[in-house]
Protein backbone atom coordinates (compact mmCIF):
# COMPACT_ATOMS: atom_id res chain seq x y z
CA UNK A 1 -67.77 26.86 10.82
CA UNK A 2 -64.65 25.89 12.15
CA UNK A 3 -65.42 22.81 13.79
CA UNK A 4 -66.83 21.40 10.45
CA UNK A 5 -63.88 22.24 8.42
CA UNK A 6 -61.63 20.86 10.79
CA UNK A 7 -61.90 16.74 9.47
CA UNK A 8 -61.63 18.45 5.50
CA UNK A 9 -58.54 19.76 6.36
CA UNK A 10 -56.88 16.96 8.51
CA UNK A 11 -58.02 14.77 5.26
CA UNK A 12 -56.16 17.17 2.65
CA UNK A 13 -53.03 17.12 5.05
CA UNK A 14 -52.97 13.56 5.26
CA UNK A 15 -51.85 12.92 2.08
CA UNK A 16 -49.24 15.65 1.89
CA UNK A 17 -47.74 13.67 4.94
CA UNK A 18 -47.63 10.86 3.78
CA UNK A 19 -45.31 12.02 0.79
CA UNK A 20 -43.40 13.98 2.91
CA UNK A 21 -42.55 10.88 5.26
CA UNK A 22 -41.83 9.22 1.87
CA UNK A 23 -39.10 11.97 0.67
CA UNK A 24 -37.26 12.01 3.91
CA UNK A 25 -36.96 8.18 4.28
CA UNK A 26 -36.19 8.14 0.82
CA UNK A 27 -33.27 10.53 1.41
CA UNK A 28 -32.14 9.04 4.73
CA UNK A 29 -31.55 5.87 2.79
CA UNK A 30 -29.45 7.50 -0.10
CA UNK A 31 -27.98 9.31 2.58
CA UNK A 32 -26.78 6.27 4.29
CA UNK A 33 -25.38 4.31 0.93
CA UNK A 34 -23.34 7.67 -0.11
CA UNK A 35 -22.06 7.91 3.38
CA UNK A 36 -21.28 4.31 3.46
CA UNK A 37 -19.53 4.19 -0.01
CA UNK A 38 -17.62 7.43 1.04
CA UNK A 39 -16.09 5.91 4.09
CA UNK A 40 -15.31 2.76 2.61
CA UNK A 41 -11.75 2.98 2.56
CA UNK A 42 -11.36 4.01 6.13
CA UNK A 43 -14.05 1.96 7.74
CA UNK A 44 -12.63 -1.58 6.52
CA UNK A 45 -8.95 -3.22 7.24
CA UNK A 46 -7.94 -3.80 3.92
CA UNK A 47 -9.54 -2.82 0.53
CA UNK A 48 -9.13 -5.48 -2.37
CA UNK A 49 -9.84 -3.47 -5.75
CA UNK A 50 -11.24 -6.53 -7.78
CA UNK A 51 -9.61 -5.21 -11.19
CA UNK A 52 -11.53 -7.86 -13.48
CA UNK A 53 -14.49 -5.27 -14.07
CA UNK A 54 -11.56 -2.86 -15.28
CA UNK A 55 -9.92 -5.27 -17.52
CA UNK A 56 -7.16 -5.78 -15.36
CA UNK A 57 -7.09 -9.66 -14.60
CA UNK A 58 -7.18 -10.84 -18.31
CA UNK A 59 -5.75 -14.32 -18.63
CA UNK A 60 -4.73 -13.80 -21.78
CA UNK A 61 -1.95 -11.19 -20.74
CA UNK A 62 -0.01 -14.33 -19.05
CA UNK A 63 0.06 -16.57 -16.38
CA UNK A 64 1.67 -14.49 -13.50
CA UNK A 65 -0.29 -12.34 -11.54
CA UNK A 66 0.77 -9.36 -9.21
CA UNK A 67 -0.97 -8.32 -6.03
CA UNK A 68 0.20 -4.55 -5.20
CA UNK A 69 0.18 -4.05 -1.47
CA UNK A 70 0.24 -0.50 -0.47
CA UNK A 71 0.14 0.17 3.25
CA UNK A 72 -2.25 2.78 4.20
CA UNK A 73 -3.71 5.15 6.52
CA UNK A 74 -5.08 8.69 6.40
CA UNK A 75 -4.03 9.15 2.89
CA UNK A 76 -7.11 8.92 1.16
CA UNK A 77 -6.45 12.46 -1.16
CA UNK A 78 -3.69 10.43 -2.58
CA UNK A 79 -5.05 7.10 -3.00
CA UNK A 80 -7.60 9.00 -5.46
CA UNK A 81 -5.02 10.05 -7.30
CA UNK A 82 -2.73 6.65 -7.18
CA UNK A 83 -5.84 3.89 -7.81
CA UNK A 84 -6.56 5.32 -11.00
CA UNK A 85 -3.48 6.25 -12.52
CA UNK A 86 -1.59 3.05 -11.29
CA UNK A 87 -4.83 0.80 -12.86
CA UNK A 88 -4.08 2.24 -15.95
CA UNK A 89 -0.45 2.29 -15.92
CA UNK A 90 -0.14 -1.46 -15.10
CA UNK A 91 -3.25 -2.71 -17.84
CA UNK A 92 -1.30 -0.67 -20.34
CA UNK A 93 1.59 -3.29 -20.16
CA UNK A 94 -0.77 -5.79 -19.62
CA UNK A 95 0.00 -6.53 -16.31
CA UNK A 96 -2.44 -8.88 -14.50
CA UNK A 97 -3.10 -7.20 -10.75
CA UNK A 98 -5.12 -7.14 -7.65
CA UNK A 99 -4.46 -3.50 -5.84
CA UNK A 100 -5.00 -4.65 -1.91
CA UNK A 101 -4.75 -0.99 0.32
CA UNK A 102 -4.02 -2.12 3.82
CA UNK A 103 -5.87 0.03 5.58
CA UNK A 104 -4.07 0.34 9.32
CA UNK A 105 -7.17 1.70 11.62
CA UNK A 106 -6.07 1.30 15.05
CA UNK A 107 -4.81 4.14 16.94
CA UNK A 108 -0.76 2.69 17.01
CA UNK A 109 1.88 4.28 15.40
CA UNK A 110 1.85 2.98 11.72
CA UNK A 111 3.54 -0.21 11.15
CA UNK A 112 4.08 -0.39 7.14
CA UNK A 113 6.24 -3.36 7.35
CA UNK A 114 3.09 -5.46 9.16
CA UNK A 115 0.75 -4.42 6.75
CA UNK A 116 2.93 -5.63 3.82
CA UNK A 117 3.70 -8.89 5.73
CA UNK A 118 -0.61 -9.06 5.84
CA UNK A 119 -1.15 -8.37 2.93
CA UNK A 120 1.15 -11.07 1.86
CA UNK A 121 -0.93 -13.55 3.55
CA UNK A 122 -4.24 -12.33 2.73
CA UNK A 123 -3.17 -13.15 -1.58
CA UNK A 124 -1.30 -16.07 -0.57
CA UNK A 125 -3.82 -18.16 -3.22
CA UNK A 126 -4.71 -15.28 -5.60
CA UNK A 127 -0.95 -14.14 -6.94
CA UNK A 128 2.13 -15.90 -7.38
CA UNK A 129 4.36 -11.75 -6.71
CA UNK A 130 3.89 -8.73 -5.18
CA UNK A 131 4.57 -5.21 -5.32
CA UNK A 132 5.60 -3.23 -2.15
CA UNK A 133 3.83 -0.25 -3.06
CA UNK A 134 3.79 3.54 -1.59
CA UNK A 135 0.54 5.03 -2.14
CA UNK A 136 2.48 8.79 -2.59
CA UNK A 137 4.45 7.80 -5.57
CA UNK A 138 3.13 7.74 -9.20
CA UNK A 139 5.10 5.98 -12.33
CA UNK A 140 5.43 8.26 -14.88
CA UNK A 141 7.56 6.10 -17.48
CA UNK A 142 5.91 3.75 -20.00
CA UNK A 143 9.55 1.74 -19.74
CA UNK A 144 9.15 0.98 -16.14
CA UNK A 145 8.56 -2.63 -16.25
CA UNK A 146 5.97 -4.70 -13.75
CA UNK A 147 6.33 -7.98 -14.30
CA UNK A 148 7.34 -10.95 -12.67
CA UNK A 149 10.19 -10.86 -11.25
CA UNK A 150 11.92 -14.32 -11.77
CA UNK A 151 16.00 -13.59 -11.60
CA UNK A 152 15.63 -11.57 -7.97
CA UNK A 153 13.78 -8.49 -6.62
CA UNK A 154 13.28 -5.93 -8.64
CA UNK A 155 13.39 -2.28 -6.93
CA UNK A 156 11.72 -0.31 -9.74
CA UNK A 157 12.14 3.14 -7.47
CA UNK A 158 16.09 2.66 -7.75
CA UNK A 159 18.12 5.48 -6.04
CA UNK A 160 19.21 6.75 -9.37
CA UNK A 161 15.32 7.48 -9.99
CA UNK A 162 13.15 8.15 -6.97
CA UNK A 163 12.71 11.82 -6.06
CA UNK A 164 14.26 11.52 -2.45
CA UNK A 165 15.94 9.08 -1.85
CA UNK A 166 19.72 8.24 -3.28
CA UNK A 167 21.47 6.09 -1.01
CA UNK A 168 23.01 2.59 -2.79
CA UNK A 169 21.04 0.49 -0.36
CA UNK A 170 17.47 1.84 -0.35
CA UNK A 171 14.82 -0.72 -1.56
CA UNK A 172 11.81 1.39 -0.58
CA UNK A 173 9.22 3.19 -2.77
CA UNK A 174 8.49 -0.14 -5.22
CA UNK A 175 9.57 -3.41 -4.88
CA UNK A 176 8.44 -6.10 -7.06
CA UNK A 177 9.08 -9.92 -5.54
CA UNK A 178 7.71 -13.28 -5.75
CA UNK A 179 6.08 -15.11 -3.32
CA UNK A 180 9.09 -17.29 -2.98
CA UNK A 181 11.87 -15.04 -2.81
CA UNK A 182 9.19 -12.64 -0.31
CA UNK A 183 9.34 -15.66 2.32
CA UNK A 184 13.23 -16.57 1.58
CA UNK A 185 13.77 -13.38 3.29
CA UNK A 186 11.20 -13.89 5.89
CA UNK A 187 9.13 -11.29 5.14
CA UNK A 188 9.66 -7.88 6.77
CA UNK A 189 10.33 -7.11 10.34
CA UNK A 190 7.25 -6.10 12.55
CA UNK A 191 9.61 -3.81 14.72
CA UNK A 192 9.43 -0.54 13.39
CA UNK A 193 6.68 1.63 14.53
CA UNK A 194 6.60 5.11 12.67
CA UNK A 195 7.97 5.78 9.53
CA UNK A 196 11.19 4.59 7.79
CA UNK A 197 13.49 1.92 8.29
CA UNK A 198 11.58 -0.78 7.78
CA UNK A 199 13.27 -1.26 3.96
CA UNK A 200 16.64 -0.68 5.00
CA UNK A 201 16.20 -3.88 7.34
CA UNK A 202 14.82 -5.45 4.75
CA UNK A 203 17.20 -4.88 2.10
CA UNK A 204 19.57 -6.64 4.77
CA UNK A 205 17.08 -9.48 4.95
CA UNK A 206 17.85 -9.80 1.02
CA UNK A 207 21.17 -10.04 1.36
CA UNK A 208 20.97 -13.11 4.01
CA UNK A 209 18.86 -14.78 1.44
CA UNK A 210 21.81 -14.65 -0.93
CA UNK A 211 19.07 -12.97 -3.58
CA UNK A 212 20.11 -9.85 -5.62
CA UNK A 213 18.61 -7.37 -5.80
CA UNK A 214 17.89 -5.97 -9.67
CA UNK A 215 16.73 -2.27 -11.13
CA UNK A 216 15.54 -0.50 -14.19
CA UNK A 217 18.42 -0.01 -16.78
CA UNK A 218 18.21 2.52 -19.61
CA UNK A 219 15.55 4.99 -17.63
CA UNK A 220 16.76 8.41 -18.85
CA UNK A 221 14.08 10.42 -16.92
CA UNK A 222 15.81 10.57 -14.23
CA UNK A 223 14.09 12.17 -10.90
CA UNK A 224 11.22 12.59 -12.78
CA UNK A 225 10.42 9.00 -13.72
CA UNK A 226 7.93 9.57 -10.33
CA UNK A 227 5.43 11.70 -9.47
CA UNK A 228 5.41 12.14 -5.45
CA UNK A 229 2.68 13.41 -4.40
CA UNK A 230 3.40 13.67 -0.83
CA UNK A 231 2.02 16.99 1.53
CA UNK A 232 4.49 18.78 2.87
CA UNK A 233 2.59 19.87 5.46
CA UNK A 234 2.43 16.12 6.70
CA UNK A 235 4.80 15.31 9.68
CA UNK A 236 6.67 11.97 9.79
CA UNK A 237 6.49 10.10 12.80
CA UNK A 238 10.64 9.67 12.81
CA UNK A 239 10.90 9.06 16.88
CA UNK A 240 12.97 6.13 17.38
CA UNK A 241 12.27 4.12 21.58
CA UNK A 242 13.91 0.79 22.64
CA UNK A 243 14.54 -1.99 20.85
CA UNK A 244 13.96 0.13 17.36
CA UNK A 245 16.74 2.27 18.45
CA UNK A 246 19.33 -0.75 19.31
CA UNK A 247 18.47 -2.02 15.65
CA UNK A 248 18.67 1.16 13.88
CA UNK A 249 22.32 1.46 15.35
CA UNK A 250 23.06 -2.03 14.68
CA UNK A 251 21.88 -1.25 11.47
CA UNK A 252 24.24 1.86 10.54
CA UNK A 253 27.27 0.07 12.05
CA UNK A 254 26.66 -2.73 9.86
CA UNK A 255 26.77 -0.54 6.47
CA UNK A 256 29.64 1.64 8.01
CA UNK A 257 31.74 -1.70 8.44
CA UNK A 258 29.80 -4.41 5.85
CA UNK A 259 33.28 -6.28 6.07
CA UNK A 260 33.70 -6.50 9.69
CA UNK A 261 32.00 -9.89 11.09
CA UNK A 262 32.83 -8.81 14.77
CA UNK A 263 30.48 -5.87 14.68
CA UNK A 264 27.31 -7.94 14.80
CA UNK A 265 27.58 -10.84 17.40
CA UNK A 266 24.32 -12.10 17.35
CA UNK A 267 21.54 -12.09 15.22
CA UNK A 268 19.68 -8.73 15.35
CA UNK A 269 16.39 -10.05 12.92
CA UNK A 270 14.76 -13.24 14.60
CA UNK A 271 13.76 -15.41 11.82
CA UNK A 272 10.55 -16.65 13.52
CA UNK A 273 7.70 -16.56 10.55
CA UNK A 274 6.45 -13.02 9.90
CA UNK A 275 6.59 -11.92 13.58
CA UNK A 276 10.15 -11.07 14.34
């Protein structure tokens, strides 16, 4: 009895195999694209966000167009937050913009200033300015003004607005330039490994250029033209080794004594390209 029902069953289980070989490829492919799609951002060295299915490249909103650079890494909570909002913010005004995240997926201490300079290159034919970008900080007021930036840089996180940071000279957070007046000033320096610094030097660089620098004027919101969405919980890589250190102290000396021409002997920023 057995032996003859034996073949009937191995034919009913056949097909029940069969679909069941189907439903797990089937899933092991989805699988595989969600996975795929889901590590995107951390997988790749840059991300472009091509904005012209979102309405944001319309030629009809002017002939300038802005590439926003934000320098990136192990952020990705807040880029949800920041694509989104800062899409909307900028086709609001009309603003025509390519967001480029420079993702940074080495193992090296984070270099913001040589993913900007990157960056920079990589939309060398696609935008005629940029925005220096941080990923952690949100603009909140409609008055806050993107657009090209043709008298001198424009530092839309001025002191008098950005959450943190107060000091006369800071140039961090958002800076709008063009392409020209980005490689009058030589772009950024490639020295500073960690966080900070990197747009103090540059606001330096600026000067040398003879360019001035420009900010929002009639902003009553204060600190809370921003929303900075930044962890707490998130330590800063702030450790300072070698040459850093000598140009961080060249650095304060200069803005202690910006009259004195004998503190500085020699030139502390090489001007060689992008690579000094």
């Amino acid at each position: 009895m057995t032996a003859r029902t034996w073949p009937c069953c191995r034919l009913r289980l056949a097909p029940i195999a069969a679909v069941l070989l189907l439903l797990c490829l089937t899933t092991s492919l989805l699988g595989g694209l969600w996975l795929n799609a889901g590590c995107w951002g951390t997988r790749s060295d840059q991300i472009k966000l091509g904005t012209n299915d979102l309405a944001g490249d319309d030629p009809s909103w002017g002939p300038h167009k802005m590439a926003v650079i934000v320098p990136f890494r192990d952020r990705f909570n807040e880029l949800l937050q920041f694509l989104p909002h800062l899409h909307q913010f900028l086709s609001h005004q009309r603003i025509r913009h390519h967001i480029y995240i420079m993702n940074q997926v080495d193992g090296l201490r984070f270099n913001r200033a040589s993913l900007i300079n990157a960056g920079v290159l990589l939309t060398a034919n696609d935008t005629d300015y940029i925005a220096m970008h941080d990923v952690d900080l949100l603009p909140l007021n409609d008055d806050l003004n993107y657009s090209y930036p043709a008298s001198g840089p424009y530092h839309l996180s001025a002191p008098s607005l950005h959450p943190l940071y107060h000091y006369p000279t800071f140039v961090g957070g958002i800076l709008l330039l063009t392409k020209k007046q980005f490689h009058l000033c030589n772009g950024l320096s490639n020295r500073y490994w960690g966080w900070g610094r990197e747009d103090d030097e540059f606001y330096r660089r600026i000067q040398e250029a003879g360019l001035k620098v420009f900010r929002p004027d009639g902003i009553t919101t204060g600190y809370e033209t921003f929303h900075h969405i930044h962890d707490p919980s998130r330590r800063r890589d702030q450790k300072r080794i070698g040459e850093q250190r000598r140009v961080l102290c060249l650095l304060l000396l200069h803005y202690a004594h910006p009259c004195s021409s004998s503190v500085i002997e020699k030139p502390v920023f090489p001007r060689s390209g992008f690579a000094s």
